[in-house]
N, C-alpha and C. Protein backbone atom coordinates (compact mmCIF):
# COMPACT_ATOMS: atom_id res chain seq x y z
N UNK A 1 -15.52 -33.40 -21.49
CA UNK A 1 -14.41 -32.59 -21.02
C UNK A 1 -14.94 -31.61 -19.97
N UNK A 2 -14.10 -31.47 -18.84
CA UNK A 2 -14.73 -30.32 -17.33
C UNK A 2 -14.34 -29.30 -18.51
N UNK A 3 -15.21 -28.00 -17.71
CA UNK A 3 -14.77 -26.45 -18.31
C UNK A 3 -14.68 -26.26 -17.25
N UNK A 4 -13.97 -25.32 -16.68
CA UNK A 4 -14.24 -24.30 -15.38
C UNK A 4 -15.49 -23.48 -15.36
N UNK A 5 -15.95 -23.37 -14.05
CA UNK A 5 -16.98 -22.33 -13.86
C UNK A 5 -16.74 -20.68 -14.93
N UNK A 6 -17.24 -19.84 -15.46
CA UNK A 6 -16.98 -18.90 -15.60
C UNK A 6 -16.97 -18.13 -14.30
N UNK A 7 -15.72 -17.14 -14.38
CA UNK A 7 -15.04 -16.26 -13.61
C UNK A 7 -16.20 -15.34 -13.24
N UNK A 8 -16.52 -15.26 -11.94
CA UNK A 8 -17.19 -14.09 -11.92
C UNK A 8 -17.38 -12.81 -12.37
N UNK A 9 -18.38 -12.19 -12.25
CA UNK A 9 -18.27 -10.51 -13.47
C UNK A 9 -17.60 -9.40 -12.16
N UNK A 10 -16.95 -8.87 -12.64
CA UNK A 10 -16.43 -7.44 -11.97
C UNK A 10 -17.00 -7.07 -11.48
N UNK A 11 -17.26 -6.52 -10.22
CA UNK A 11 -18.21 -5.97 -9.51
C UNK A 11 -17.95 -4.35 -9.83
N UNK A 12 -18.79 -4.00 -10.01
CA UNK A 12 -19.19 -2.41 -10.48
C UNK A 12 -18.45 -1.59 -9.26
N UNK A 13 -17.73 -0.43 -9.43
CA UNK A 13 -17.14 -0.02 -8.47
C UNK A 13 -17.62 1.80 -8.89
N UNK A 14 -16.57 2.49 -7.42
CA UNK A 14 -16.93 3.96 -7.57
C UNK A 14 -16.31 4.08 -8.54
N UNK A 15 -16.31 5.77 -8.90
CA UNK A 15 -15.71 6.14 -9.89
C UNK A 15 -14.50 6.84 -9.11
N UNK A 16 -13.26 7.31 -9.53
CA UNK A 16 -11.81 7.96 -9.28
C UNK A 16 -12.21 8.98 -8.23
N UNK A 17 -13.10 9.67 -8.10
CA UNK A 17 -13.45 11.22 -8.16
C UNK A 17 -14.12 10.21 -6.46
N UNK A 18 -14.88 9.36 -6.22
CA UNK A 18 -15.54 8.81 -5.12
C UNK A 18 -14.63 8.27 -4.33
N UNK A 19 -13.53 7.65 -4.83
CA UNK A 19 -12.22 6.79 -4.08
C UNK A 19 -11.74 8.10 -3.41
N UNK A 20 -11.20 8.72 -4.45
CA UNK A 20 -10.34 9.69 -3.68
C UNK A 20 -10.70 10.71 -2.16
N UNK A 21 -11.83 11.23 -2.50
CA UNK A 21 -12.49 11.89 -1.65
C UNK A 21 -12.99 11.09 -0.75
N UNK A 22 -13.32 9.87 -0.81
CA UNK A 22 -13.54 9.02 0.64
C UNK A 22 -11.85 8.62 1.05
N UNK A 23 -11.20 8.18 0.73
CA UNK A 23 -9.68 8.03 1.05
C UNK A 23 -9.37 9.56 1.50
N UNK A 24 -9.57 10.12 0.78
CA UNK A 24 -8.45 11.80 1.50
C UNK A 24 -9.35 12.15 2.75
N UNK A 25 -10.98 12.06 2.78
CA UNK A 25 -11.34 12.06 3.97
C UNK A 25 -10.75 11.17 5.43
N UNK A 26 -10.51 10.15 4.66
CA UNK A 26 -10.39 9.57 6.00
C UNK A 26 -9.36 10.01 6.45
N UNK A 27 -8.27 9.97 5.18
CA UNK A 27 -7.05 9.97 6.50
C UNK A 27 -7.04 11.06 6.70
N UNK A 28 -7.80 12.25 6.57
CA UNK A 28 -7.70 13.72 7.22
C UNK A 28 -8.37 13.60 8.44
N UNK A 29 -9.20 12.86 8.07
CA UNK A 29 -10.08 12.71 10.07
C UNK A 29 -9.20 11.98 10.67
N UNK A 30 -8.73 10.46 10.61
CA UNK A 30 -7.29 10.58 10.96
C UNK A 30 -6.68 11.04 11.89
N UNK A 31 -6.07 12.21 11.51
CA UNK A 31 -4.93 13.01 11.98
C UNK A 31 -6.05 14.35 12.71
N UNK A 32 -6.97 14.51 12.08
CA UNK A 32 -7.83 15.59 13.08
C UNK A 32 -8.17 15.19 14.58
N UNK A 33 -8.57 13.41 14.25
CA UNK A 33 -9.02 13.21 15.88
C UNK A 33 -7.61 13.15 16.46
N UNK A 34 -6.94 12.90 16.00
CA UNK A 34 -5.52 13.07 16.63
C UNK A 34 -4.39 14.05 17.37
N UNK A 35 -4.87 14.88 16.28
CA UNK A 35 -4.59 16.47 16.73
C UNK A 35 -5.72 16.98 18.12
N UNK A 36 -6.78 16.86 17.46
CA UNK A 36 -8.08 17.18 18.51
C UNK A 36 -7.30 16.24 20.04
N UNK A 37 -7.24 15.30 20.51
CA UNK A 37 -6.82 14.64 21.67
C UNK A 37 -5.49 15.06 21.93
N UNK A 38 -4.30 15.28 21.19
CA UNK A 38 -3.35 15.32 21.56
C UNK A 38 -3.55 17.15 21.64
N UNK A 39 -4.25 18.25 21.29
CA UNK A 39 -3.79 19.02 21.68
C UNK A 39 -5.11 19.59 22.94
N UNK A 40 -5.39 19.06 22.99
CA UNK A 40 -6.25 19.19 25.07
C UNK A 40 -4.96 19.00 25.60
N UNK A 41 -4.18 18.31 25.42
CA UNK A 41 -2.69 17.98 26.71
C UNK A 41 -1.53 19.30 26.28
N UNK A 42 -1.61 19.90 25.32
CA UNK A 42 -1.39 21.58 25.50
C UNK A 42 -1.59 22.22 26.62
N UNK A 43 -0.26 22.60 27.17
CA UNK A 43 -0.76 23.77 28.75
C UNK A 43 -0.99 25.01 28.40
N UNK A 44 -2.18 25.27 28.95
CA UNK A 44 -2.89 27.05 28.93
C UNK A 44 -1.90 28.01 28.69
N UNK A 45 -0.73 27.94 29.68
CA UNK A 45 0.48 28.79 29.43
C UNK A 45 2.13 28.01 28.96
N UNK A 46 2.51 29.09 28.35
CA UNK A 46 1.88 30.44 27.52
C UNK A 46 1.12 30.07 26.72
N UNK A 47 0.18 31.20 26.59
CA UNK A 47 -0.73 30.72 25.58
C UNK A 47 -1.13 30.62 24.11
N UNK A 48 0.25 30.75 23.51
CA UNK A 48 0.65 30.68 21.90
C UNK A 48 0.78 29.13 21.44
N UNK A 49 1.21 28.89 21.70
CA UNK A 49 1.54 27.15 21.54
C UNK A 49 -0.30 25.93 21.57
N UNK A 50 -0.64 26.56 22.66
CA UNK A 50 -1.96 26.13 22.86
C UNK A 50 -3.25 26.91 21.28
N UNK A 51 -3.11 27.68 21.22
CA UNK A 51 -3.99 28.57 20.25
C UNK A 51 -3.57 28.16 19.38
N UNK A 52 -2.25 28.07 18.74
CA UNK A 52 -1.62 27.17 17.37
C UNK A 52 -2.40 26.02 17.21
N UNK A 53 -2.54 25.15 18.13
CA UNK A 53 -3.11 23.95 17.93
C UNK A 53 -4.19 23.86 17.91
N UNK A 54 -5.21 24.97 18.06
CA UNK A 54 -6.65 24.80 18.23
C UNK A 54 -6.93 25.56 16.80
N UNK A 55 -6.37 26.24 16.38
CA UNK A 55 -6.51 26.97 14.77
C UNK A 55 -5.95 25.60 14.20
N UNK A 56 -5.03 25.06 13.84
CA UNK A 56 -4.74 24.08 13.53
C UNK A 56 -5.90 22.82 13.17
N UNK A 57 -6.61 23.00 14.37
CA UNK A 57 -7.57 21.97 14.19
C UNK A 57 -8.73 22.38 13.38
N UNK A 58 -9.11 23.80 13.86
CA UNK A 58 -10.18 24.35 13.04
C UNK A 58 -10.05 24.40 12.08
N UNK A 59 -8.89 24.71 11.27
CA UNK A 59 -8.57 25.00 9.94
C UNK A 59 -8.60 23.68 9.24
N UNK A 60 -8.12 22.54 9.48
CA UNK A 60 -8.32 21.08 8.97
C UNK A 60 -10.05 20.78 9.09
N UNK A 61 -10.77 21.34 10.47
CA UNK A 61 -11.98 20.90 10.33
C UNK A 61 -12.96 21.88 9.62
N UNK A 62 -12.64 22.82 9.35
CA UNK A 62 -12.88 23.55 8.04
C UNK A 62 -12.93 22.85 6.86
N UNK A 63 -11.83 22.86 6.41
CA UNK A 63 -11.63 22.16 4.85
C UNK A 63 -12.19 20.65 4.92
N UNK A 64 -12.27 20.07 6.03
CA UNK A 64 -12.86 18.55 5.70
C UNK A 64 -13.94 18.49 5.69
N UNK A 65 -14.60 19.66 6.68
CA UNK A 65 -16.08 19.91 6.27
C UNK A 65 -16.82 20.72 4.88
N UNK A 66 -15.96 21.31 4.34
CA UNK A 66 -15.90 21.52 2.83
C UNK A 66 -15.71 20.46 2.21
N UNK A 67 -14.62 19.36 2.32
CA UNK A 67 -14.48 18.26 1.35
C UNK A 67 -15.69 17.50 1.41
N UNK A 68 -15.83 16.99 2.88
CA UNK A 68 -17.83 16.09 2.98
C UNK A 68 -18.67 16.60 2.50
N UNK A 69 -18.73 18.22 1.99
CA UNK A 69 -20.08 18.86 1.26
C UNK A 69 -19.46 18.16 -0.32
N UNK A 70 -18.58 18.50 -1.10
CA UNK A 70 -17.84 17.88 -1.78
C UNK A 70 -18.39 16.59 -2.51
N UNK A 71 -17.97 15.39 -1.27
CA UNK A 71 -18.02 14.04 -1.41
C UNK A 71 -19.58 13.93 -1.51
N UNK A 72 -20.49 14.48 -0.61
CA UNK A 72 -21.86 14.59 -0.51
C UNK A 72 -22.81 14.79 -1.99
N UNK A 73 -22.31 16.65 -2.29
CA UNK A 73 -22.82 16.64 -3.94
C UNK A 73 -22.64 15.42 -4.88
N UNK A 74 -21.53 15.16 -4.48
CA UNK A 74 -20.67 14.12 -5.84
C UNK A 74 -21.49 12.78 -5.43
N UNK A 75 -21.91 12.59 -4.43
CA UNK A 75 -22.69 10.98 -3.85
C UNK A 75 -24.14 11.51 -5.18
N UNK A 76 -24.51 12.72 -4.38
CA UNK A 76 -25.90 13.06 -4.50
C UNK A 76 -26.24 12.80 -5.95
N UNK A 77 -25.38 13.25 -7.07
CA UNK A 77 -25.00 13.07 -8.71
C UNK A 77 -24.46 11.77 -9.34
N UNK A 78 -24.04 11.45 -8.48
CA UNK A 78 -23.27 10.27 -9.03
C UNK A 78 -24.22 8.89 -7.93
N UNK A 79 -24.98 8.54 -8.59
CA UNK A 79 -25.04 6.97 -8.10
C UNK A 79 -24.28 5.89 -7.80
N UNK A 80 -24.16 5.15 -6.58
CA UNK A 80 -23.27 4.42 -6.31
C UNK A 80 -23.36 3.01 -6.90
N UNK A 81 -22.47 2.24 -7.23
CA UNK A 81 -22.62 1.08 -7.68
C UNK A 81 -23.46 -0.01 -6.93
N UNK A 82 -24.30 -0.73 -7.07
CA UNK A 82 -25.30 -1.71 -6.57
C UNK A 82 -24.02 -2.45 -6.36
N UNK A 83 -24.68 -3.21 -5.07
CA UNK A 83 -24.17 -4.35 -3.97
C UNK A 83 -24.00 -5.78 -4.56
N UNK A 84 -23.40 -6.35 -5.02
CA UNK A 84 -23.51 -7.79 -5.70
C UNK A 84 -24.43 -8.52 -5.03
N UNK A 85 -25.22 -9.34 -6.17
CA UNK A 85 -26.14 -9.87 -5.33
C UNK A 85 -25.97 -10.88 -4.17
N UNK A 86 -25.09 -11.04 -4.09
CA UNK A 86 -24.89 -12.02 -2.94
C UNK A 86 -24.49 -11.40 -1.69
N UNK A 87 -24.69 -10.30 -1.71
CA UNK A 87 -24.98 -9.60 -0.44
C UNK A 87 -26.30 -9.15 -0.03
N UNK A 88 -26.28 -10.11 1.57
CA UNK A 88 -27.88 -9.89 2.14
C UNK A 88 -28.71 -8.26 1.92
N UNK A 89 -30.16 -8.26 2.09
CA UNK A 89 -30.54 -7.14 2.00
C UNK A 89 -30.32 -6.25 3.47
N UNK A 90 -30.14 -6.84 4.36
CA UNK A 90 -30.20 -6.28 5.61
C UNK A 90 -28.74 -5.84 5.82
N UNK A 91 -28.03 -6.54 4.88
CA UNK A 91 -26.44 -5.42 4.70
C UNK A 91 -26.43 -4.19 4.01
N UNK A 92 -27.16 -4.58 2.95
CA UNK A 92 -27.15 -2.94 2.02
C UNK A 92 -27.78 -2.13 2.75
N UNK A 93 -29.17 -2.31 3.19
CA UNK A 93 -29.93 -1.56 3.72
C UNK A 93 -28.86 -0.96 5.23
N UNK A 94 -28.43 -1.46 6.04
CA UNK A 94 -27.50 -1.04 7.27
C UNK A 94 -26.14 -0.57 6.88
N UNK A 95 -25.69 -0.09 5.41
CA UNK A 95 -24.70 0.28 5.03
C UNK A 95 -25.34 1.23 4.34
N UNK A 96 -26.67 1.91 3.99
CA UNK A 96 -27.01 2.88 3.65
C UNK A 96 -27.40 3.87 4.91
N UNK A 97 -27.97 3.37 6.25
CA UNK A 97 -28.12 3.43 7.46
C UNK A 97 -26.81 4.23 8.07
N UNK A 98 -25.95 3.86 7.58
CA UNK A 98 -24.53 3.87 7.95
C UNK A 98 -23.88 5.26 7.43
N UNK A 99 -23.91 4.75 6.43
CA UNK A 99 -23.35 6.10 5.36
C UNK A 99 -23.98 7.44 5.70
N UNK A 100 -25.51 7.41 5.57
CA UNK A 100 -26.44 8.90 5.90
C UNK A 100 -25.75 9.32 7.85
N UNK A 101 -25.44 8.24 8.51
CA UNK A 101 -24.99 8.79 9.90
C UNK A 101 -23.65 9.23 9.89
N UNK A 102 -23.01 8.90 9.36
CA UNK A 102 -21.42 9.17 9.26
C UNK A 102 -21.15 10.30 8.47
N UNK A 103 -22.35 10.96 7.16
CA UNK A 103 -22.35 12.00 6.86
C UNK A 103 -23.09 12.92 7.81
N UNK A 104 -23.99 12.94 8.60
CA UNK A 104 -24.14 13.42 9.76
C UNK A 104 -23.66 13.89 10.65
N UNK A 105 -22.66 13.12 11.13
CA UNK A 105 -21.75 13.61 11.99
C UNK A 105 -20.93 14.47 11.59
N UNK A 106 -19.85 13.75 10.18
CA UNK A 106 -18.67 14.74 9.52
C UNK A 106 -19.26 16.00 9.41
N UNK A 107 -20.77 16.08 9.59
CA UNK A 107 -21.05 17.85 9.02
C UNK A 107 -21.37 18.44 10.60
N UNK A 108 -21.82 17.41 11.58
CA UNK A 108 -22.41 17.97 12.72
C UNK A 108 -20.86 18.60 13.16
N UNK A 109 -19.66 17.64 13.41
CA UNK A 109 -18.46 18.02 13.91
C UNK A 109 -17.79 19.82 13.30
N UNK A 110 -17.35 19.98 12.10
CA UNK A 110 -17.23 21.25 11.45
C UNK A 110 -18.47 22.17 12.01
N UNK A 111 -19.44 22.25 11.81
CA UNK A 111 -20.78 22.93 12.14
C UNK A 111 -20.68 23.33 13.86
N UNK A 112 -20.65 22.55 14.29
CA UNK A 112 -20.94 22.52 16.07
C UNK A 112 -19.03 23.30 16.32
N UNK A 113 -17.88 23.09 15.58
CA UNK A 113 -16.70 23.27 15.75
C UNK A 113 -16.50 25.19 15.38
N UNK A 114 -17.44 25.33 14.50
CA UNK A 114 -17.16 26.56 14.25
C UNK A 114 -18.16 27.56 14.62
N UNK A 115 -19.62 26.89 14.75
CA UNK A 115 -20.26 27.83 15.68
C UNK A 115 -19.87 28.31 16.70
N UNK A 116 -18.90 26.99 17.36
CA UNK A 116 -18.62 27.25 19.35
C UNK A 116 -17.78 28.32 18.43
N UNK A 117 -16.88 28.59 17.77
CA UNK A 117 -15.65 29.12 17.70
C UNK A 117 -15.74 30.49 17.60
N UNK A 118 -16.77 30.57 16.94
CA UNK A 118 -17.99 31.72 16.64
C UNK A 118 -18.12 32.77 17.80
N UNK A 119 -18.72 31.96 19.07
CA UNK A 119 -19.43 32.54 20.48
C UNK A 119 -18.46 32.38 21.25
N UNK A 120 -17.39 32.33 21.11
CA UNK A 120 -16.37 31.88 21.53
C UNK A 120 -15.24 33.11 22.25
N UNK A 121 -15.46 34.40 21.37
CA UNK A 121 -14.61 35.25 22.09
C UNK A 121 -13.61 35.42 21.71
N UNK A 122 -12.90 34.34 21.55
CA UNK A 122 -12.01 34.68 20.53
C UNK A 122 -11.50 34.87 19.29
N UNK A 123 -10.48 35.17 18.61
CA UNK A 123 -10.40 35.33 17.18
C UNK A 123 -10.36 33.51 16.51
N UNK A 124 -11.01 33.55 15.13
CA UNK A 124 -10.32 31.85 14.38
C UNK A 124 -9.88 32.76 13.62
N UNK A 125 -8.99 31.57 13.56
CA UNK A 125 -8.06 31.63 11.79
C UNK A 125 -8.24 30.64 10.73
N UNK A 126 -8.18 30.57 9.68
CA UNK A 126 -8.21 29.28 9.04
C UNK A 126 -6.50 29.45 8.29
N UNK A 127 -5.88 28.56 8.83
CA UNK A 127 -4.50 28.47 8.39
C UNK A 127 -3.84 29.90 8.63
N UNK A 128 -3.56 30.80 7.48
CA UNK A 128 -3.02 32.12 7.59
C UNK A 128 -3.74 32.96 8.11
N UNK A 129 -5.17 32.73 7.40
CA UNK A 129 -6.19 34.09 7.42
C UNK A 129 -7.09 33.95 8.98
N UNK A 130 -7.04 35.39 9.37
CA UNK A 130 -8.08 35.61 10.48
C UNK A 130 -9.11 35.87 9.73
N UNK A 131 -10.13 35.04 10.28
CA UNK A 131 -11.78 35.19 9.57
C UNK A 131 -13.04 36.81 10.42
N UNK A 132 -13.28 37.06 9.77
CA UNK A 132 -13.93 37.72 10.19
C UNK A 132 -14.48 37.99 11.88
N UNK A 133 -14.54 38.49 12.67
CA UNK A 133 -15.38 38.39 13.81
C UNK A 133 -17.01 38.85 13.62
N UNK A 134 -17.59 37.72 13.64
CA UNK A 134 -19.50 38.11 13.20
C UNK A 134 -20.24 37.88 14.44
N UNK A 135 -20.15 37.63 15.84
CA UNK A 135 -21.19 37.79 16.36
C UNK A 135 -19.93 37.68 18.28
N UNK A 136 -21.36 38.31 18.92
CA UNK A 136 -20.47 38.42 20.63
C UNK A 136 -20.21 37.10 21.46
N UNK A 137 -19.04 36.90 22.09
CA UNK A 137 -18.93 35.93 22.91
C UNK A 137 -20.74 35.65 23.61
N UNK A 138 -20.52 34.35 23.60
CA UNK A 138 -22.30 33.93 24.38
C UNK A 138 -21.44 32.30 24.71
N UNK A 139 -21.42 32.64 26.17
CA UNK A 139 -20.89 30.95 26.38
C UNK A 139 -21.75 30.11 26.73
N UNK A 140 -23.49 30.28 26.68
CA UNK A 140 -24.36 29.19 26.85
C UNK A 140 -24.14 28.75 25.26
N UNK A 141 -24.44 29.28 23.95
CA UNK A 141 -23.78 28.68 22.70
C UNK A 141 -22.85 28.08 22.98
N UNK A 142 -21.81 28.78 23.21
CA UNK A 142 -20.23 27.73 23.20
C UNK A 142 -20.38 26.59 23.40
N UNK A 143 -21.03 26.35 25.32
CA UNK A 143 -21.11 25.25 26.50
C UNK A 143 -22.04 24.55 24.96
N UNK A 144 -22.94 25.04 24.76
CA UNK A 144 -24.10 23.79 24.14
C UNK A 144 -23.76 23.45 22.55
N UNK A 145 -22.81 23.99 21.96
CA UNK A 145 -21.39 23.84 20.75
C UNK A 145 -20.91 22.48 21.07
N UNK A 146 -19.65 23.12 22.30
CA UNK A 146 -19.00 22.26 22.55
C UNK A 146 -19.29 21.24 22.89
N UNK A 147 -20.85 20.76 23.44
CA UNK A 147 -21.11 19.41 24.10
C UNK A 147 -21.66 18.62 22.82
N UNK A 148 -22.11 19.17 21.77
CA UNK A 148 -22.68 18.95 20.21
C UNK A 148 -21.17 17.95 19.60
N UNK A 149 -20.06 18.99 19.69
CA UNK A 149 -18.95 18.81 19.21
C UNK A 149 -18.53 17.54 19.96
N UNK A 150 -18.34 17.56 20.87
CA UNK A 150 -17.80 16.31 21.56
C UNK A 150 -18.96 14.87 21.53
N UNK A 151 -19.97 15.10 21.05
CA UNK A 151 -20.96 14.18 21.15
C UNK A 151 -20.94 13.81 19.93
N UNK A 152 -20.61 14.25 18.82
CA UNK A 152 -20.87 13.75 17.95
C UNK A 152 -19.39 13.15 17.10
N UNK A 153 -18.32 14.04 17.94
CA UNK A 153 -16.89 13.40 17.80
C UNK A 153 -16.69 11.49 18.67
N UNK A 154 -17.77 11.43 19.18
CA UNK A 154 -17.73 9.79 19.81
C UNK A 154 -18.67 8.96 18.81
N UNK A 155 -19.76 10.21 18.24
CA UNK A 155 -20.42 9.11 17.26
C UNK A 155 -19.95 8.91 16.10
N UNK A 156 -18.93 9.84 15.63
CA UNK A 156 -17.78 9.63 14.49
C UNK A 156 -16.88 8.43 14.77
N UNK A 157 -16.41 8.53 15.78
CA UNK A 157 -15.45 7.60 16.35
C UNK A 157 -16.36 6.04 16.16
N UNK A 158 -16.97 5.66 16.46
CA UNK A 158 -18.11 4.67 16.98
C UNK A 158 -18.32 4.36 15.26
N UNK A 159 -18.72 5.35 14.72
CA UNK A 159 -19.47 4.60 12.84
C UNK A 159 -18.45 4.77 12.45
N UNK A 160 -17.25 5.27 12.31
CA UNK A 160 -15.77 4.93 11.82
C UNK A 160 -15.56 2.94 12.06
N UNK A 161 -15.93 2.87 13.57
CA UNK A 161 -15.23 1.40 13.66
C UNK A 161 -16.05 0.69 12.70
N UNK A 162 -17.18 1.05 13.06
CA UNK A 162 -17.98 0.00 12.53
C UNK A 162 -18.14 -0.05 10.96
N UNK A 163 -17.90 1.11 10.10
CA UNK A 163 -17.69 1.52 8.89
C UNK A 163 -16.58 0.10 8.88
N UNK A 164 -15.13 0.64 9.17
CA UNK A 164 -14.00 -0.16 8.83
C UNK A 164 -14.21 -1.21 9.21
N UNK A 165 -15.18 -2.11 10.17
CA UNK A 165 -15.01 -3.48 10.85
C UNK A 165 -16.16 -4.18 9.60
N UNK A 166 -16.66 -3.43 9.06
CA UNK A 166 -17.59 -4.10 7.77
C UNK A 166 -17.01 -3.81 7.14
N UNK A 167 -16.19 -3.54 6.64
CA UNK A 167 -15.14 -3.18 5.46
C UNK A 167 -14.30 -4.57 5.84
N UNK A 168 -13.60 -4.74 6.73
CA UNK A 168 -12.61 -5.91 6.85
C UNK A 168 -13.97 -7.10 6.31
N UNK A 169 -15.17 -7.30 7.13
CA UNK A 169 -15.67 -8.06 7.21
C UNK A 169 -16.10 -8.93 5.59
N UNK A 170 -16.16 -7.94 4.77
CA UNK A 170 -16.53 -8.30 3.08
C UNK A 170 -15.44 -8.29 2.35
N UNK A 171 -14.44 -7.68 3.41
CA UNK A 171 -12.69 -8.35 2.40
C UNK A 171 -12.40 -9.74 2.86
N UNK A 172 -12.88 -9.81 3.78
CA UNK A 172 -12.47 -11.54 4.17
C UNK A 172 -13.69 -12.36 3.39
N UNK A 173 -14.79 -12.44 3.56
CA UNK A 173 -15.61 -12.87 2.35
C UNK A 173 -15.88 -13.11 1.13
N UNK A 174 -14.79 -11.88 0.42
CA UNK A 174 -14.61 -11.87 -0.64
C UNK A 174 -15.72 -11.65 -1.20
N UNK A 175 -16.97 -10.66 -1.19
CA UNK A 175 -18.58 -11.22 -1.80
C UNK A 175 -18.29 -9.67 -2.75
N UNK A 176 -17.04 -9.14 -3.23
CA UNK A 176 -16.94 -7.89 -4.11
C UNK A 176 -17.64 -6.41 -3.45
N UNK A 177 -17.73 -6.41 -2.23
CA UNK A 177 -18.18 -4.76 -1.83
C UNK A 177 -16.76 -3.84 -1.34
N UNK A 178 -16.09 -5.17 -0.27
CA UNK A 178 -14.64 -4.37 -0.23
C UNK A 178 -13.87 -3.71 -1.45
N UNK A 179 -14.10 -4.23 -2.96
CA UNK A 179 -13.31 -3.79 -4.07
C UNK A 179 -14.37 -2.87 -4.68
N UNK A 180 -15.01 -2.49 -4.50
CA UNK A 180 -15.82 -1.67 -5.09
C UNK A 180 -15.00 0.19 -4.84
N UNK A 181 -14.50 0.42 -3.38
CA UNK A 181 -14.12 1.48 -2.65
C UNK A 181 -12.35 1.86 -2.90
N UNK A 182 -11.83 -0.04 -2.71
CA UNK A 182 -10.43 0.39 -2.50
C UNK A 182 -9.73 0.30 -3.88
N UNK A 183 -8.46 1.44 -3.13
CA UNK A 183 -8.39 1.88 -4.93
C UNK A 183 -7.61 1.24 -5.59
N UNK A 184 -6.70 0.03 -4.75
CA UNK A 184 -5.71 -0.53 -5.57
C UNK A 184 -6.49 -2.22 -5.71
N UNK A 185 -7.48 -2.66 -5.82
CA UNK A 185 -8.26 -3.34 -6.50
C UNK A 185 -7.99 -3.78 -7.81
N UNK A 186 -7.69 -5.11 -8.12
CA UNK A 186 -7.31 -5.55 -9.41
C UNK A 186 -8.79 -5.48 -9.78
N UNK A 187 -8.78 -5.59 -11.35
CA UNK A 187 -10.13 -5.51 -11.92
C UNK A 187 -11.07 -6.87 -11.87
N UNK A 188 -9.97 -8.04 -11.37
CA UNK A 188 -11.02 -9.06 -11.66
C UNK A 188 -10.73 -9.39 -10.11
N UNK A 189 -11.92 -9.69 -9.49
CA UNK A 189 -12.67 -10.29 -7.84
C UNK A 189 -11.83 -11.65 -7.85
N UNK A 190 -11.35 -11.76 -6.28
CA UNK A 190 -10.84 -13.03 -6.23
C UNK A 190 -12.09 -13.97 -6.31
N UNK A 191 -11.57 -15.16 -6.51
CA UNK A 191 -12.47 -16.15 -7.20
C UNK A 191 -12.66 -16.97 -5.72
């Protein structure tokens, strides 16, 4: 009599607390690079409308750079689930490659965003609150901020694709790394 193969084993996934905080990250960066591009096309005058949108941004890139310290501790404590073995080593290894740069950036962007904001001259806010003023306009900081900020907002952009284009790439494969992350994942791997 045939038996069927046994069903493959479940591939070990994050825990609730890892989904969420990589999901709420993203789609907050999202809407940050979004905001960030769409509000450069803000006209200088008057100049209320324009400043709304640049607190706006700071204040989101605030808290997301709080959430990546967040997601970071919680990586740092929490071990991630091993790669099924049928994924090459030169994938895991370039998806650990991956991960340490993309946390790189998410911290370089906040960091480089609020220093310039810093030397900047003018007041930030984060949402309601005006933050303190701690140090004097210096626009060689700013200039060398802002070029940090924008340099590393293309290398976000850039390990985003490539993050998500290996993400499609092991959902079409089916080899269990895509279900490891996403959260509506049935428990048993397509076969």
């Amino acid at each position: 009599m045939f038996r069927p193969p046994n069903p493959p084993e479940t591939p070990p996934r994050y825990d609730l607390v890892a989904v969420v905080l990589h999901w709420s990250i993203a789609i907050a960066l999202f809407f940050q690079v979004a905001i960030g591009w769409l509000m450069q096309e803000v006209p200088k005058q008057p100049p209320g409308p324009r400043a709304a949108w640049f607190n706006l941004h700071k204040s989101i890139g605030l808290t997301l750079g709080a959430l990546v310290l967040v997601r970071l501790a919680w990586r740092l404590a929490h071990r991630p689930p091993p790669f099924p073995e049928r994924v090459p080593i030169w994938q895991a290894r370039g998806a650990v490659v991956l991960h340490r740069l993309l946390y790189v950036a998410m911290l370089a962007l906040p960091l480089s965003g609020l220093v310039g904001s810093i030397y900047s001259g003018r007041p930030i806010r984060y949402f309601a609150f005006a933050l303190p003023t701690v140090a004097a306009q210096d626009d060689g900081i700013k200039s060398l901020c802002s070029a940090i900020h924008e340099a590393a907002g293309w290398l976000l952009l850039a390990l985003v694709l490539a993050h998500a284009a290996a993400g499609i790439a092991h959902l079409v494969v089916h080899d269990g790394v895509f279900a490891r992350m996403w959260p509506w994942t049935s428990k048993t791997p397509p076969a």
